[in-house]
Structures are given as structure tokens and as C-alpha cells.
Protein backbone atom coordinates (compact mmCIF):
# COMPACT_ATOMS: atom_id res chain seq x y z
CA UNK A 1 -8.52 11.33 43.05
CA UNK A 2 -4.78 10.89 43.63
CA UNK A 3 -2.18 13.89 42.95
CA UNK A 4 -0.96 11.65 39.98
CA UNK A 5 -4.58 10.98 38.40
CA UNK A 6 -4.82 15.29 38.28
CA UNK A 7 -1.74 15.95 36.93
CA UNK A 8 -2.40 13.70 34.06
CA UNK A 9 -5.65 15.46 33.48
CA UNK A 10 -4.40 18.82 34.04
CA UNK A 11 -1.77 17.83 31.41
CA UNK A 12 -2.18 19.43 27.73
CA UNK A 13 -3.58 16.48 25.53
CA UNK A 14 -1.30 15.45 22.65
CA UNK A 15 -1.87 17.01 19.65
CA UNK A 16 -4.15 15.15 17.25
CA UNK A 17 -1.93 15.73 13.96
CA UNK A 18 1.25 14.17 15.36
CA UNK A 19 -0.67 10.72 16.19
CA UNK A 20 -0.64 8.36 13.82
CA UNK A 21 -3.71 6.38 12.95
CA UNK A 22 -4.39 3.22 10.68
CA UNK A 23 -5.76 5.76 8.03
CA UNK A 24 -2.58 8.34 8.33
CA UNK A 25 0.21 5.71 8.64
CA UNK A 26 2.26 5.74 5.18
CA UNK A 27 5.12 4.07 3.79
CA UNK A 28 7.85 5.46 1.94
CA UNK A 29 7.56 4.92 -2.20
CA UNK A 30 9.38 1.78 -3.41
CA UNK A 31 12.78 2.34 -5.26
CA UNK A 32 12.43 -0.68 -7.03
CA UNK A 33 10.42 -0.74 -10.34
CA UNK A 34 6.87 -2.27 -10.80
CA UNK A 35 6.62 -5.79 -11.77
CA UNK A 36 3.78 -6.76 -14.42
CA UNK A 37 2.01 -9.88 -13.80
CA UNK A 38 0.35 -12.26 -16.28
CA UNK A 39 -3.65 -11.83 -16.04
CA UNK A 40 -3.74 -16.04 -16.92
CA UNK A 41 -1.22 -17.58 -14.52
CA UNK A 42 0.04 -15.14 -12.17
CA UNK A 43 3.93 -15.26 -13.44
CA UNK A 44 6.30 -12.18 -13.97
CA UNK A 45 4.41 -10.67 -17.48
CA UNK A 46 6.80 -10.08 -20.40
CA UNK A 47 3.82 -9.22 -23.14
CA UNK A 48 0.80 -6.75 -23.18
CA UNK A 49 -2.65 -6.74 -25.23
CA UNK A 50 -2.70 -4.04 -27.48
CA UNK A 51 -6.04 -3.52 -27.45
CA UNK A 52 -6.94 -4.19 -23.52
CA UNK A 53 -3.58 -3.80 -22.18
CA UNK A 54 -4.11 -7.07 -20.21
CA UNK A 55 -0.57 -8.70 -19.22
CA UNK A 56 0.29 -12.11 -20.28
CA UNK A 57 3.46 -14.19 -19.66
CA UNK A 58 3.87 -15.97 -23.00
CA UNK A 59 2.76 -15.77 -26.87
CA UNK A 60 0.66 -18.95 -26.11
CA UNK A 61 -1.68 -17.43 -23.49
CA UNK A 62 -2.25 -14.58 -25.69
CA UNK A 63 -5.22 -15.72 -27.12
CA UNK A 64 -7.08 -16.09 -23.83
């Protein structure tokens, strides 16, 4: 085993909680508001069911 090889073992691993991992890694909260979508076609919501809360983009689709 080279000089180089034992070093790196000798070496204190890194610690654990400063490694980030696909189940740590986070992103910041948006500063933006959250957009509603309509439940029917999938465009920018303007209306809510009352009873359900489902969103819906115009009066029309309201009684899907």
C-alpha cells in the first residue's frame, strides 16, 4: 500500500451531517405566490367549489 493510499485512510472521515444526500438536499421557499390551477383543463384557476374546493378556470366548467 502506497504512502498516499495510508494517509487517506488514516485521514478523519467527513462528517456524515455536512454531506448532502438526495433525501437532505432542500431548496429555499419560493417568494412568489402559489398559482391555482383548474382541476378540468389545466389553465391558471380564477374560481373555487364551495363545497369541494376543486379549482376551475371559468363559470362554464363549473358544473363538471
Amino acid at each position: 500500500m502506497s504512502k498516499k493510499n495510508q494517509k487517506k485512510i488514516a485521514e478523519k472521515p467527513p462528517d456524515v451531517q455536512d454531506v448532502q444526500t438526495y433525501l437532505t438536499v432542500a431548496a429555499k421557499p419560493s417568494r412568489y405566490p402559489l398559482r391555482k390551477f383548474c382541476s378540468v383543463r389545466v389553465f391558471v384557476s380564477a374560481y373555487a367549489c364551495k363545497k369541494c374546493g376543486m379549482k376551475y378556470c371559468s363559470l362554464k366548467k363549473q358544473d363538471v
